[in-house]
N, C-alpha and C. Protein backbone atom coordinates (compact mmCIF):
# COMPACT_ATOMS: atom_id res chain seq x y z
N UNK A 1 41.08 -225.43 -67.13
CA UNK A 1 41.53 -224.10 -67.49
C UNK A 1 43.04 -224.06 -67.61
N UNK A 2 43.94 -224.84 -67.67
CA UNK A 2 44.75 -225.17 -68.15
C UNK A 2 45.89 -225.75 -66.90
N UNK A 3 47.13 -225.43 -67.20
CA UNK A 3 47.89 -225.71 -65.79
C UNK A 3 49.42 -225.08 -66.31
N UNK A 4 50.67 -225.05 -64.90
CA UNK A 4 51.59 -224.43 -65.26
C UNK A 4 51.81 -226.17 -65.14
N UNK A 5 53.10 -226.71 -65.73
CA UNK A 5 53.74 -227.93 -65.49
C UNK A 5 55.26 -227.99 -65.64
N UNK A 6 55.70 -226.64 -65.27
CA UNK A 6 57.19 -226.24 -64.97
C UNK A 6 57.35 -225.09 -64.27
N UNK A 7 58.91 -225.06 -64.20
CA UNK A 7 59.28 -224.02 -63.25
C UNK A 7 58.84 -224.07 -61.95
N UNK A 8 59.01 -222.66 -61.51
CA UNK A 8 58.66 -222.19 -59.81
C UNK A 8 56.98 -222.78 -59.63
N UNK A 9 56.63 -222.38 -60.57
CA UNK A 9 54.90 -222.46 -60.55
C UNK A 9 54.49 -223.97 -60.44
N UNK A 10 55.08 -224.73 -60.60
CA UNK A 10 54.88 -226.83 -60.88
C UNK A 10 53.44 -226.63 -59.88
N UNK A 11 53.55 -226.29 -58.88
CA UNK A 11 52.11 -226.50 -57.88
C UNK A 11 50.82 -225.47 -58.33
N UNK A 12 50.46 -225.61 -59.16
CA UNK A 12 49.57 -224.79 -59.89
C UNK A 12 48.15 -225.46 -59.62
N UNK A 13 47.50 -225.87 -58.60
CA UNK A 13 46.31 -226.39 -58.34
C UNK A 13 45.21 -225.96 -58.92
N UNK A 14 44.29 -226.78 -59.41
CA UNK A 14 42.77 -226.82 -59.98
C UNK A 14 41.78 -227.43 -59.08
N UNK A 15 40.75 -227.33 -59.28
CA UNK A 15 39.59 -227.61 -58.24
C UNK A 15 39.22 -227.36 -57.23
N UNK A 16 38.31 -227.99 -56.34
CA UNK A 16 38.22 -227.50 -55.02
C UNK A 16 39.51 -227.34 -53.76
N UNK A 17 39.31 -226.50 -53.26
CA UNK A 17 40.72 -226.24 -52.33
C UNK A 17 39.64 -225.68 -50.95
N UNK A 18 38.48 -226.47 -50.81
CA UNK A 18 38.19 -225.97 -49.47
C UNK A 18 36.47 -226.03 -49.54
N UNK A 19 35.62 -226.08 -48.75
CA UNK A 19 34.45 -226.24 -48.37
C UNK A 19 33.77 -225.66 -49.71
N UNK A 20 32.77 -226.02 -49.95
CA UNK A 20 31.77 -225.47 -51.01
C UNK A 20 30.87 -224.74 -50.13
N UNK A 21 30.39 -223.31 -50.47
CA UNK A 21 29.43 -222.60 -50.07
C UNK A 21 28.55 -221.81 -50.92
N UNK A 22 27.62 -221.89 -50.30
CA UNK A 22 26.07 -221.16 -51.38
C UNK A 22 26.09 -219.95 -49.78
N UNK A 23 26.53 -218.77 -50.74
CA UNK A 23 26.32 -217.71 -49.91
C UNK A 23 27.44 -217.76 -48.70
N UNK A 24 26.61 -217.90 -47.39
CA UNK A 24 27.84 -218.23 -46.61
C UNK A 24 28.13 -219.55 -45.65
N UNK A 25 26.48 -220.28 -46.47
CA UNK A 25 26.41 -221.21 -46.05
C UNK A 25 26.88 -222.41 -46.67
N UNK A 26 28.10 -223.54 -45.92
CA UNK A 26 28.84 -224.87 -46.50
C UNK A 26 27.38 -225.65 -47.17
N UNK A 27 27.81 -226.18 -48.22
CA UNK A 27 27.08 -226.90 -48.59
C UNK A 27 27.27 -228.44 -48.86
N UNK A 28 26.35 -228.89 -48.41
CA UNK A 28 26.74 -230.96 -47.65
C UNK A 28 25.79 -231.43 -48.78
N UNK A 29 25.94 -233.02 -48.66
CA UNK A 29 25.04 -233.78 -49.06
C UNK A 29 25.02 -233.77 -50.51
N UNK A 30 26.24 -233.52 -51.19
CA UNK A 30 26.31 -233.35 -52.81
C UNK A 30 27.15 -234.52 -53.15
N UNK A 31 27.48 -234.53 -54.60
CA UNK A 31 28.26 -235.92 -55.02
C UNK A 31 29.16 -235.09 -56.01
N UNK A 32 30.52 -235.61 -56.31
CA UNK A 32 31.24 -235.00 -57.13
C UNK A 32 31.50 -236.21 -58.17
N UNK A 33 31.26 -236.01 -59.87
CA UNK A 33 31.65 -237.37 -60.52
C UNK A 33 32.91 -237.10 -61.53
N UNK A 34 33.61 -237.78 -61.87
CA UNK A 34 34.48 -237.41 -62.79
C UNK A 34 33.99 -237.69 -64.04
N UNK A 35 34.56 -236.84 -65.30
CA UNK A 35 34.00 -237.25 -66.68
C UNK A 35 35.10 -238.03 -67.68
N UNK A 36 35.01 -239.11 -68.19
CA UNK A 36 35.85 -239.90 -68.84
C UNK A 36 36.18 -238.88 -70.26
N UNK A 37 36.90 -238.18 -70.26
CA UNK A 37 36.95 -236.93 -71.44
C UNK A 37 37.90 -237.65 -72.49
N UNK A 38 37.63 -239.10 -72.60
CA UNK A 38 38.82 -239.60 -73.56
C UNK A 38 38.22 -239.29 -75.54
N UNK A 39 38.76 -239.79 -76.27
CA UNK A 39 38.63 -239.63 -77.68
C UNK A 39 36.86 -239.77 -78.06
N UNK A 40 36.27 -240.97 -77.31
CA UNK A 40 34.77 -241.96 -77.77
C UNK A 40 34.00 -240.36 -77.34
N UNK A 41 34.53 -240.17 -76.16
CA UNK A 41 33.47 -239.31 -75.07
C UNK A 41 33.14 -238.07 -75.90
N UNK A 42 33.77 -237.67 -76.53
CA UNK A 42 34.52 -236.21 -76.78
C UNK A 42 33.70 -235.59 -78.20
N UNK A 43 33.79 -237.08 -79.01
CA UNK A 43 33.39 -237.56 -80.33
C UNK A 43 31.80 -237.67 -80.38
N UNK A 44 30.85 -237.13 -79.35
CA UNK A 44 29.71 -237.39 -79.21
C UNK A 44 29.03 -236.50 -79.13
N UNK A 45 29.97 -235.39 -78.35
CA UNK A 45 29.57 -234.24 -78.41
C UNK A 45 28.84 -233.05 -80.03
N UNK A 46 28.18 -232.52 -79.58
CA UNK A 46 27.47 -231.72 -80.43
C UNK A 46 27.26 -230.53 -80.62
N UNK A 47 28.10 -229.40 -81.53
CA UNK A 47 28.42 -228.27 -81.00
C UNK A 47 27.50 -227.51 -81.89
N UNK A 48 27.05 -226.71 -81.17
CA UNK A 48 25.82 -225.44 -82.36
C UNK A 48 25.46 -224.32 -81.79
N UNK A 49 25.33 -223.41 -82.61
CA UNK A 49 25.40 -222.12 -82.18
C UNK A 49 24.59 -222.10 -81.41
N UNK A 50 24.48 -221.10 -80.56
CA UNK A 50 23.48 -220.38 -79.22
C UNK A 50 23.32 -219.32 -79.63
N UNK A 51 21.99 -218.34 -79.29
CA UNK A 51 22.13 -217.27 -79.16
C UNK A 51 20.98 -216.95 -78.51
N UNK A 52 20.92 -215.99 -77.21
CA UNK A 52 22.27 -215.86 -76.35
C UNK A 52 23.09 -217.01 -75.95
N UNK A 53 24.30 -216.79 -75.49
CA UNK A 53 25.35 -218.17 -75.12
C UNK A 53 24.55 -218.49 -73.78
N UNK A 54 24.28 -219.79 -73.93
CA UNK A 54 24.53 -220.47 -72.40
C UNK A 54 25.08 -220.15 -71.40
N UNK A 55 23.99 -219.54 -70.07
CA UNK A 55 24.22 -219.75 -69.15
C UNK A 55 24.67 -220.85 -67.86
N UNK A 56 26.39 -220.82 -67.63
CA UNK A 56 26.71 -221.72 -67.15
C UNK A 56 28.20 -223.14 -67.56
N UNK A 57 28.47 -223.79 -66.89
CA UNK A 57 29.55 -224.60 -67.50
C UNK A 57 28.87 -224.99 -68.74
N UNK A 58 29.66 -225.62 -69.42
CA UNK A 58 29.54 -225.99 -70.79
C UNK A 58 30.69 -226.76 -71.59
N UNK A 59 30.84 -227.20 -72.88
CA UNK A 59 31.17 -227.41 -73.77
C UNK A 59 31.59 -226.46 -75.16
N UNK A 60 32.27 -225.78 -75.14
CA UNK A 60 32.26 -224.52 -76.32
C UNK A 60 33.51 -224.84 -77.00
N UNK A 61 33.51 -224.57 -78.43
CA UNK A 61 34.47 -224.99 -79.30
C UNK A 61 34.78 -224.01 -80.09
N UNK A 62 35.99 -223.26 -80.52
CA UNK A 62 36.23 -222.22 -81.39
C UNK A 62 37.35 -222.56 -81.81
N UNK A 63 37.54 -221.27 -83.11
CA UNK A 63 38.88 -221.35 -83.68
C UNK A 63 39.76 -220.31 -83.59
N UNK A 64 40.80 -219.97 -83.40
CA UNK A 64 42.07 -219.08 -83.69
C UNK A 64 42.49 -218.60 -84.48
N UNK A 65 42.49 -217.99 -85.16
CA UNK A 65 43.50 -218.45 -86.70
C UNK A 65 44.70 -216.84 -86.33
N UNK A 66 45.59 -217.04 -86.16
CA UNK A 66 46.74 -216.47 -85.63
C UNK A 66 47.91 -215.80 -86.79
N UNK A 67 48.31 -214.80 -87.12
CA UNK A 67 49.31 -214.32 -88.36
C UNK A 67 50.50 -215.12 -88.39
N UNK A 68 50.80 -215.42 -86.96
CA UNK A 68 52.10 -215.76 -86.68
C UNK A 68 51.75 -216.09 -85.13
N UNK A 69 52.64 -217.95 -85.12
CA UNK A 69 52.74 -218.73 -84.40
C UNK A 69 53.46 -217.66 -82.71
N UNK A 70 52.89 -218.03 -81.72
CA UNK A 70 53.70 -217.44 -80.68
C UNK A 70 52.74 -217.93 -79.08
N UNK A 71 53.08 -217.50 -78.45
CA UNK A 71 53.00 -217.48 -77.03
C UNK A 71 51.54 -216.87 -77.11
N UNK A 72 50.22 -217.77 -76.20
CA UNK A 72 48.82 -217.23 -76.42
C UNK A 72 48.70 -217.76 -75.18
N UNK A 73 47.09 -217.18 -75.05
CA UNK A 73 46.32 -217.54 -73.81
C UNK A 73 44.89 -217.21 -74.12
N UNK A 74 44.18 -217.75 -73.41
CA UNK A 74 42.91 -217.26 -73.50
C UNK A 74 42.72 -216.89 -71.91
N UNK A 75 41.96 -215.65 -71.74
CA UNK A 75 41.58 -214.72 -70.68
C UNK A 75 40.13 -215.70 -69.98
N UNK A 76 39.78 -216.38 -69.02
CA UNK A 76 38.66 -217.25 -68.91
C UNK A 76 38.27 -216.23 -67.84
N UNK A 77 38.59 -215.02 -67.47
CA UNK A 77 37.79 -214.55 -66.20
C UNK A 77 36.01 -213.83 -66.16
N UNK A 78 35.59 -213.74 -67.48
CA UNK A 78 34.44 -213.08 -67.55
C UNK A 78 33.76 -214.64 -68.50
């Protein structure tokens, strides 16, 4: 979801920052894997409409098309 990589903000952390819980209970006995997200990996992928969108992480690909170049973001909270 992106990152700050200057200024005051440089410590802008992603991922887990503390126990995993289902409800209020920690949850053990899981595995975490990393994904090789290089050019081959990426290139394999297969993008097609949904409808309704997928429930859940994912893969989603769109376009922008903007009047004029400037300062953007995308809102990821909903």
């Amino acid at each position: 979801m992106g990152r700050v990589n200057f200024g005051p903000e440089v410590h802008d952390r992603k991922g887990l920052r503390g126990p995993v819980r289902l409800g209020n209970q920690p949850l053990t006995g899981w595995e975490m894997y990393s994904l090789p997200l290089d050019s081959a990996q990426l290139g394999r992928l297969i993008f097609k409409p949904t409808s309704p969108p997928l429930a859940g992480p994912g893969f989603y690909r769109f376009e922008v098309h903007l009047p004029a170049v400037g300062d953007t973001f995308l809102d990821m909270r909903t």
